[in-house]
Protein backbone atom coordinates (compact mmCIF):
# COMPACT_ATOMS: atom_id res chain seq x y z
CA UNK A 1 61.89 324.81 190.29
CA UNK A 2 65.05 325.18 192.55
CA UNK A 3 67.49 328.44 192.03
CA UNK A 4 70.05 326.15 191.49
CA UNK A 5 68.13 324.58 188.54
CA UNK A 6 67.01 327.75 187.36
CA UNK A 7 70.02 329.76 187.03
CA UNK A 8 71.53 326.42 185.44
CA UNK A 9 68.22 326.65 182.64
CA UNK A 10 69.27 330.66 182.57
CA UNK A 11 72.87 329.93 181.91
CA UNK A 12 71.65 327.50 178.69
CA UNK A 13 69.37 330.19 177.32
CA UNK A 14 71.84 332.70 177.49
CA UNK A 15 74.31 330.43 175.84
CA UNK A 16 70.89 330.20 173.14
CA UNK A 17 70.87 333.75 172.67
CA UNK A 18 74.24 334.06 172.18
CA UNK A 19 74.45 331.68 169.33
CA UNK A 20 71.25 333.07 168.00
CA UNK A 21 72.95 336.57 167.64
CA UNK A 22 76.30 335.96 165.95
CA UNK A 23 74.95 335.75 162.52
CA UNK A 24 73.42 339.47 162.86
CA UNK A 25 75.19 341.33 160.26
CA UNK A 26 74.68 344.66 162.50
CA UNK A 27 76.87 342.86 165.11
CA UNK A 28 80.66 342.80 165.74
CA UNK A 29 81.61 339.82 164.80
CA UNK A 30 82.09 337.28 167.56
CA UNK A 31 84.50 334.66 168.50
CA UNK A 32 83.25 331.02 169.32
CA UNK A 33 84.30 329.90 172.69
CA UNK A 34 83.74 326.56 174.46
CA UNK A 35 82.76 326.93 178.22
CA UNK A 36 81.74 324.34 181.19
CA UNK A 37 79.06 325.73 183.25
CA UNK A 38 79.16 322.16 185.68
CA UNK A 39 79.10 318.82 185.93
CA UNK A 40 76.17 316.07 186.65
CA UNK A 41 77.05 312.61 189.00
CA UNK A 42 75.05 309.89 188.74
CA UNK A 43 74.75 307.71 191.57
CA UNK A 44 73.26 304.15 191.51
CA UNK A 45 72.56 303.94 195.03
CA UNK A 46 72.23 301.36 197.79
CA UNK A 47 69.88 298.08 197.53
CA UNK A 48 70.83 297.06 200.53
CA UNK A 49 70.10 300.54 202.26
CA UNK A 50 66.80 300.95 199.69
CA UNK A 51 68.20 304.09 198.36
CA UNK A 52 67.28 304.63 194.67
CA UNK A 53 69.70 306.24 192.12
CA UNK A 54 70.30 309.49 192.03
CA UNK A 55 71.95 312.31 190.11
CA UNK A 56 73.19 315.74 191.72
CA UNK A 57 74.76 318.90 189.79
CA UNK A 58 77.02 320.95 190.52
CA UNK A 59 77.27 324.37 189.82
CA UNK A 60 80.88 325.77 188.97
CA UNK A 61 79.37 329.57 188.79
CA UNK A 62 77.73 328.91 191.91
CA UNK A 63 80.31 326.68 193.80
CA UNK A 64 77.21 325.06 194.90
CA UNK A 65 75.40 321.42 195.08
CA UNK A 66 71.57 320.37 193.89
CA UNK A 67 71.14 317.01 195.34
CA UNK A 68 68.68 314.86 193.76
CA UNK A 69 68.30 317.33 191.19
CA UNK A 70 66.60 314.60 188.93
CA UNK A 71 63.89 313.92 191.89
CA UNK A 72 63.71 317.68 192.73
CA UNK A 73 62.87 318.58 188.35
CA UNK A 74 60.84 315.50 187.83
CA UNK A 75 58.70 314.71 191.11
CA UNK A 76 59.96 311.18 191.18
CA UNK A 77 62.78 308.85 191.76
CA UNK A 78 65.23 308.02 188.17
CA UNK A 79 64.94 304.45 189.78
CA UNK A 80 66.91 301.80 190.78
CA UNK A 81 70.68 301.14 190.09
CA UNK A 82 70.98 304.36 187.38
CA UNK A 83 74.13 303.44 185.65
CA UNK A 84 75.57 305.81 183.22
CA UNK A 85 74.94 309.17 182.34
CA UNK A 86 76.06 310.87 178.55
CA UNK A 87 75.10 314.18 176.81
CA UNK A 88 74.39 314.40 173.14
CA UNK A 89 73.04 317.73 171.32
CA UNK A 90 70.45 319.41 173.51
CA UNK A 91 70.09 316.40 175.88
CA UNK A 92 71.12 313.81 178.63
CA UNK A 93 70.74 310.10 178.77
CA UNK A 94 70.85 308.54 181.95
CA UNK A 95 70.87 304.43 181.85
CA UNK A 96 69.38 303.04 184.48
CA UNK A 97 69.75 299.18 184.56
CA UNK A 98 67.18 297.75 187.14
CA UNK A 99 64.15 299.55 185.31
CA UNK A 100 65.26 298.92 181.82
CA UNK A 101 65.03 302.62 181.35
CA UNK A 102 66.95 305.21 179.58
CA UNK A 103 65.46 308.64 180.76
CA UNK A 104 65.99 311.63 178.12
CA UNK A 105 65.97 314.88 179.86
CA UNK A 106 66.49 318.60 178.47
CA UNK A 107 69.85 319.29 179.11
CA UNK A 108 69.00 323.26 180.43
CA UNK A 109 66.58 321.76 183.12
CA UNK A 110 66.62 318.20 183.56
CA UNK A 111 62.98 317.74 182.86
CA UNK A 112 62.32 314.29 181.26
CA UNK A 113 61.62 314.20 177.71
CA UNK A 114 60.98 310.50 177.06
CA UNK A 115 61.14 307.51 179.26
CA UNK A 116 62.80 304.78 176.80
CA UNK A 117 61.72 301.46 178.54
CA UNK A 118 64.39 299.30 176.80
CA UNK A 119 62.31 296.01 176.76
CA UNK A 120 59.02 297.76 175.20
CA UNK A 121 61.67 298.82 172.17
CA UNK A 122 63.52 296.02 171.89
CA UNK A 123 61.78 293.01 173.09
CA UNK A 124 62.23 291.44 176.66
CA UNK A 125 65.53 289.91 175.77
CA UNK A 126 68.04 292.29 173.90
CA UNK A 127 66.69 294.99 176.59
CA UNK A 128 66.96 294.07 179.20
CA UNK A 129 69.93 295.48 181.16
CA UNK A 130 70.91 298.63 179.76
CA UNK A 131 74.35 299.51 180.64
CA UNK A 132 75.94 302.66 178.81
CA UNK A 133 75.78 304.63 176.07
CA UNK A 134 77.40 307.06 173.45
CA UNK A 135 75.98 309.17 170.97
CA UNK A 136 77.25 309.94 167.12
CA UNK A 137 75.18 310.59 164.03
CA UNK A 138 71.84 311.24 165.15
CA UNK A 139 71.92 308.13 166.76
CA UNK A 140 72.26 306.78 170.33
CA UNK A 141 74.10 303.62 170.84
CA UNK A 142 72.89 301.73 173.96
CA UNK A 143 74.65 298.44 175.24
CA UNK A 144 72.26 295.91 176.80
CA UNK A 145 73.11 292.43 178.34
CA UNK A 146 70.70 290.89 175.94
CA UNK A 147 71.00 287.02 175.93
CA UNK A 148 74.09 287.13 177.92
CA UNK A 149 72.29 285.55 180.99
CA UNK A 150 71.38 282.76 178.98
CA UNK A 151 75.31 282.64 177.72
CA UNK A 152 74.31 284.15 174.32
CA UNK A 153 75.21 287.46 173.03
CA UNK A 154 74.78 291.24 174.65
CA UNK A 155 73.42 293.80 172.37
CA UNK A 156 74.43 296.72 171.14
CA UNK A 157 71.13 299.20 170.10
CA UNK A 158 70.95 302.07 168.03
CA UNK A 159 68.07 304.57 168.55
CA UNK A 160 67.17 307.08 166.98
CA UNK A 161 67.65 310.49 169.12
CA UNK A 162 64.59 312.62 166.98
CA UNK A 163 61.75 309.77 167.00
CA UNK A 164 63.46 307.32 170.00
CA UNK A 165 62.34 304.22 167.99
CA UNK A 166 65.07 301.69 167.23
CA UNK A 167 66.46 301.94 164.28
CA UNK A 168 68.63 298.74 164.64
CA UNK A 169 70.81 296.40 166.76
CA UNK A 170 74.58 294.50 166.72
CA UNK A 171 75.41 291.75 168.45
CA UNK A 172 78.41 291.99 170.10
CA UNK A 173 79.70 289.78 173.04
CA UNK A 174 79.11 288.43 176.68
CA UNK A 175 77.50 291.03 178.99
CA UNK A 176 78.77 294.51 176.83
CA UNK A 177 79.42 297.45 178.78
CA UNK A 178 80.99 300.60 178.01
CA UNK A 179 81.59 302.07 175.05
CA UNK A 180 83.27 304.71 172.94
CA UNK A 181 83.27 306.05 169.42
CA UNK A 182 86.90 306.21 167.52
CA UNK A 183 87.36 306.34 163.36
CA UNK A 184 83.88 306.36 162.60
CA UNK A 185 82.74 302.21 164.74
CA UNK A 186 81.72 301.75 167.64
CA UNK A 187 84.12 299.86 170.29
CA UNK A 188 82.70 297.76 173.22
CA UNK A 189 84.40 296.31 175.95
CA UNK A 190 82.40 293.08 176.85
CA UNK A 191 83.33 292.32 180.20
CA UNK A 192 81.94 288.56 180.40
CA UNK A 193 80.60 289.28 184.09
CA UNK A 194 83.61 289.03 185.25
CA UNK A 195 83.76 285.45 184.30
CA UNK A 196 87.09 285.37 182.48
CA UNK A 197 85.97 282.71 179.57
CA UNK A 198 85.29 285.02 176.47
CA UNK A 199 85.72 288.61 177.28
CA UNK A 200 86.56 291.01 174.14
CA UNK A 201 86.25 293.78 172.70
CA UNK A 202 83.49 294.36 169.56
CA UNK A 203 84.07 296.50 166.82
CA UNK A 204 81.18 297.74 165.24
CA UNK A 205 81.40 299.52 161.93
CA UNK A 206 77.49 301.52 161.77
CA UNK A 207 77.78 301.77 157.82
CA UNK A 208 78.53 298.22 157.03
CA UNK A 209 76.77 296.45 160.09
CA UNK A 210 79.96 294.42 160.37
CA UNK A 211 81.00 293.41 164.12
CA UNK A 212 84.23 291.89 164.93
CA UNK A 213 85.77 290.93 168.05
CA UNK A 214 89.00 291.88 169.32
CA UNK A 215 90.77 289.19 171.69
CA UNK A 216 94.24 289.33 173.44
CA UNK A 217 95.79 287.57 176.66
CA UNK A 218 95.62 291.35 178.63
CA UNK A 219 91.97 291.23 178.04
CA UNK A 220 90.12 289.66 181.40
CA UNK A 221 87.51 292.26 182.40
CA UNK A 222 87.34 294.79 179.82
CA UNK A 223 84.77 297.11 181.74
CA UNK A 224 84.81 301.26 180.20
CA UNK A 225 85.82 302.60 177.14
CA UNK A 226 87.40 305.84 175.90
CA UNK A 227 89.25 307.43 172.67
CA UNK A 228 92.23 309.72 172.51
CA UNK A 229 92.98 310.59 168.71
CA UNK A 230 92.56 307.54 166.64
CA UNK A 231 93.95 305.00 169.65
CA UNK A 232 90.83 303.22 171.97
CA UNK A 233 91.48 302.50 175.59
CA UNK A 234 89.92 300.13 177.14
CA UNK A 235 89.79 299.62 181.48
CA UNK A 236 90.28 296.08 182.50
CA UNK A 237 89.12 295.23 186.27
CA UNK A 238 91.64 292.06 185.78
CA UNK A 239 91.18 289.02 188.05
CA UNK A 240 89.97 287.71 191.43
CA UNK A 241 91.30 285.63 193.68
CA UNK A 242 89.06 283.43 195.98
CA UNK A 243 89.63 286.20 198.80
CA UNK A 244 88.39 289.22 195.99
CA UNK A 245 92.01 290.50 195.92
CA UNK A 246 92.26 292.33 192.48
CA UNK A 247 94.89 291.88 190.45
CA UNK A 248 96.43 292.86 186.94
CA UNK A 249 93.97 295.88 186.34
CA UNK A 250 95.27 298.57 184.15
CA UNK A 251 94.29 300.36 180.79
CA UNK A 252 94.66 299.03 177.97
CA UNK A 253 95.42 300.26 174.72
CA UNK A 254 93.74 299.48 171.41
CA UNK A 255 95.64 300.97 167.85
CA UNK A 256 93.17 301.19 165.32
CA UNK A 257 94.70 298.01 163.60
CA UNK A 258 93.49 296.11 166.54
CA UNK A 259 97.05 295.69 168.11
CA UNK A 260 96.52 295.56 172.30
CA UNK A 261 99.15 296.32 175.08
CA UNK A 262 98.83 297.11 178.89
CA UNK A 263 99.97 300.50 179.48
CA UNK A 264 99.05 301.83 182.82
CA UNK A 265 97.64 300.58 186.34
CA UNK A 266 94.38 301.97 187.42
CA UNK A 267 90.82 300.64 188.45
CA UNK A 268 89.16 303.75 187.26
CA UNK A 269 90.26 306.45 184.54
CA UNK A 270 89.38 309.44 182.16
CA UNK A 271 91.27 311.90 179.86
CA UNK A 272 91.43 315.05 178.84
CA UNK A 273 92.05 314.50 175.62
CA UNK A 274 95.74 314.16 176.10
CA UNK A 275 96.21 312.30 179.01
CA UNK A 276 94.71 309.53 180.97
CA UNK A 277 93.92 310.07 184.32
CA UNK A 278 93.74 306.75 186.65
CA UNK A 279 92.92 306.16 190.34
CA UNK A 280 94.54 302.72 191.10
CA UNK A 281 93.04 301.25 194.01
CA UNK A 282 92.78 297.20 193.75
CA UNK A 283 90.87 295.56 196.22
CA UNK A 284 92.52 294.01 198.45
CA UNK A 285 95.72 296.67 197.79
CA UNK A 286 97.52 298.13 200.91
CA UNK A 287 98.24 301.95 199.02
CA UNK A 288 96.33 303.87 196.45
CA UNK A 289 97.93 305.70 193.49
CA UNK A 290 97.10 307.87 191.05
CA UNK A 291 98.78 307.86 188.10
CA UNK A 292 98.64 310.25 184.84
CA UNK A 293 99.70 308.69 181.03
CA UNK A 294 100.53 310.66 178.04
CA UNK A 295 99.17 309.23 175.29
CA UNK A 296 101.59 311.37 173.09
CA UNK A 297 104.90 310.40 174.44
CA UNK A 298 103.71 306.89 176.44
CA UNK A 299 105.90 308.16 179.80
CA UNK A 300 103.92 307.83 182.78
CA UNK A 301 103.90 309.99 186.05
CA UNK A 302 102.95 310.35 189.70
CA UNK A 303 100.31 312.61 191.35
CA UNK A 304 98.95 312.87 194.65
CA UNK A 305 95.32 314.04 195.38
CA UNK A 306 94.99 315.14 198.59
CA UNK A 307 91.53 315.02 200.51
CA UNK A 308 90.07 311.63 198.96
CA UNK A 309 89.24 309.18 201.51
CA UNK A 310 87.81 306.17 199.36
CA UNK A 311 87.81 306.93 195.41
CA UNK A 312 85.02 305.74 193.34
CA UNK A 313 84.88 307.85 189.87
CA UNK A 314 87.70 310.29 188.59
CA UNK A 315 87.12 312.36 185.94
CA UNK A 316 88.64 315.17 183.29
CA UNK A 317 86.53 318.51 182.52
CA UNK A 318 87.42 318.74 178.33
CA UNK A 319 87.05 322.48 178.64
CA UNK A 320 89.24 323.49 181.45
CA UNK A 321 91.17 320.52 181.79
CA UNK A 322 90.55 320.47 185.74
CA UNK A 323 90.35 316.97 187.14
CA UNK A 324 87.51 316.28 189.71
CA UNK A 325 87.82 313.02 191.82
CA UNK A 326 84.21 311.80 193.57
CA UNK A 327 84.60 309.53 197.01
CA UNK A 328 83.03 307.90 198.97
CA UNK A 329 82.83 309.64 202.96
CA UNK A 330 83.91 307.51 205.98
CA UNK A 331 80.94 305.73 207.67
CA UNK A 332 81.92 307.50 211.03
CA UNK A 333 80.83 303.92 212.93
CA UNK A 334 82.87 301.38 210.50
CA UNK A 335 85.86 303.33 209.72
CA UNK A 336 85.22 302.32 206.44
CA UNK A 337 83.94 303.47 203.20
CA UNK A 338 80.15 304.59 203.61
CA UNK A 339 78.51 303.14 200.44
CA UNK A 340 75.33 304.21 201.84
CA UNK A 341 76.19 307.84 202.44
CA UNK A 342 76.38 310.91 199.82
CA UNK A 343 79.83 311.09 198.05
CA UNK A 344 81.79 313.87 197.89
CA UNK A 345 83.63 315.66 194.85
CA UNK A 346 87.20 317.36 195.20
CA UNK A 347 88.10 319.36 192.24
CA UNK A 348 91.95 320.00 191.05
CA UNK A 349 93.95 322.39 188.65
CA UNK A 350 95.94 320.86 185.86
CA UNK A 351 98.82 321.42 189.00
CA UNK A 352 97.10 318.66 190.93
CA UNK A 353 96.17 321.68 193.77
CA UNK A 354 92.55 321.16 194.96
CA UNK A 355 90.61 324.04 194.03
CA UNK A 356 87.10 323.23 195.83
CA UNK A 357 85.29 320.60 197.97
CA UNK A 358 81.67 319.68 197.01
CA UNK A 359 79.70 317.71 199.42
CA UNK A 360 76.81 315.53 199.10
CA UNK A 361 77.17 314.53 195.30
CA UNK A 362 75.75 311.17 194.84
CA UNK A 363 74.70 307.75 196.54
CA UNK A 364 76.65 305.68 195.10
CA UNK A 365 78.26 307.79 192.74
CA UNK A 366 78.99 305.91 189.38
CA UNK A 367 78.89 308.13 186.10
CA UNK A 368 79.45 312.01 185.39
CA UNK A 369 79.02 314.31 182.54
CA UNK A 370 79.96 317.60 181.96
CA UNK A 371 77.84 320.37 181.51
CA UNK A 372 79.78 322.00 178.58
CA UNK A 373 78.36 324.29 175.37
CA UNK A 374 79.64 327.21 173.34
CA UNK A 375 79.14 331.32 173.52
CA UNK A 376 80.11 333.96 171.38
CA UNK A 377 81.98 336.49 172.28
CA UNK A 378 82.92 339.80 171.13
């Protein structure tokens, strides 16, 4: 096992013992604190270059990088085009699309669990494609393409995080992807491929198995999901021209009586509870801006990263409320974005002032996750 791994399983323990311990009655009594040891990237890699997906960590106590910390715990690769990464109790999911696979791994080491192969559960239609995932009530809810390729519906799969079997699935719309939990359903943005005929967004209510679809002219490419209080946003990729140039994408916001308005550019996002975070960078666009929403007041504002050459995933740590930004290096030969080199991460105050630089993150980096818990302290 590496040191970084292992101190990263020591930290979790200790966290363990801590918890264990604040029930002793011959104890002080000790005060509950959230904390945020790191943060896992996921990178899908590069067909074209034959690189494999890939997921790094990196260590906030050590200010260090484990590349291909997956590979390095495991012995082998997480497989092609890994997609999505989300933690849930003791564990982490990571969705990884070309091998119909969602790998559980121990959340202290990384060590694989259970290899979910998505068609064996659900049958070589509904899963096949795997795309994200969120976790509530015991359960795991996984969207799939499904019978989208055949211009039926994607799939929306609940499994069961003790036992992994399925315990049932929704259909929702064309080709689902991500997905977020708000007042108790389940809300998917179904992207349509990008096709612009029937994208939505599903709203699936677990306890009554009802699904209904949310529709609206701002709604082109719905593509990720998240929640801030009771109000679902939704990022929309918007529309291509014959050239690729990108145009109209922006979050979205979703009340939960289903009403839908545009209310900030962006091509990528995250929040910290409070505020949305977005990196707008159309293709095709001359500038890139990054932009910050309050969800409280609605009044948007400026910021300016410095040190990002080509942003790919930005996103906000819930503990300390630092925002970390993962790029993509410049291919020293093209000038341009090097798709087929490791990213790098650059991580900022609340202020906006880069704290620290990590390099060689991810291969296409894609999806992160925190590495956050609790301790008790005197």
């Amino acid at each position: 096992m590496k040191k970084s791994i292992f101190c990263f399983a020591v930290l979790m323990m200790g966290a363990a013992l801590f918890t264990a311990c604040s029930n002793d009655d011959d104890t002080p009594e000790k005060k509950k604190v959230d904390v945020s040891n790191g943060m896992f990237v996921v990178g899908s890699g590069n067909k074209k270059a034959n690189i494999d997906g890939n997921v790094s960590y990196i260590d906030y106590t050590l200010g260090s990088v484990t590349a291909n910390a997956f590979q390095k715990a495991n012995g082998k690769s997480v497989g092609k085009t890994a997609n999505y990464i989300v933690d849930y109790g003791s564990k982490l999911y990571i969705v990884v699309d070309a091998e119909a696979t969602i790998w559980v791994c121990d959340k202290a080491t990384l060590s694989v669990v259970k290899q979910i192969k998505t068609t064996e559960l659900l049958g070589d239609k509904d899963g096949v494609s795997p795309r994200a995932a969120v976790g509530m009530n015991g359960k795991l809810y996984v969207t799939l393409y499904g019978d989208s390729y055949n211009g039926g519906n994607g799939v929306v799969a609940a499994i069961d995080t003790l036992t992994f079997d399925k315990w049932t699935t929704y259909a929702v719309g064309s080709y689902p992807d991500g997905l977020t939990v708000a007042n108790g359903c389940i809300y998917v943005a179904n992207s349509d491929f990008g096709n612009g005929k029937k994208p939505s967004i599903s709203k699936v209510n677990p306890e009554t198995a009802e699904v209904t679809e949310i529709k609206d002219e701002t709604i082109t490419n719905p593509m990720h999901m998240l929640t801030v209080g009771s109000d679902v946003y939704c990022l929309d990729y918007g529309t291509y021209d014959e050239f690729w140039n990108q145009t109209g994408a922006g979050v979205r916001k979703i009340t939960a009586s289903g009403e839908v308005s545009k209310v900030v550019d962006g091509t990528a996002m995250c929040t910290d509870g409070k505020k949305i975070y977005t990196v707008n960078a159309p293709y095709g666009a001359a500038e890139i801006t990054y932009l910050i929403y309050d969800a409280a007041t609605g009044a948007t504002t400026n910021w300016s990263p410095q040190g990002i050459f080509s942003p790919a995933v930005i996103a906000a740590d819930p503990v300390t409320g630092n925002i970390f930004i993962v790029s993509y290096q410049e291919n020293p030969e093209t000038g341009y974005a090097g798709y087929a080199l490791p990213s790098y991460t650059n991580q900022y105050d609340a202020e906006g002032k880069l704290v620290k630089k990590y390099e060689n993150t991810a291969t296409g980096p894609i999806s992160v996750v925190f590495n956050t818990g609790v301790k008790y302290v005197e």
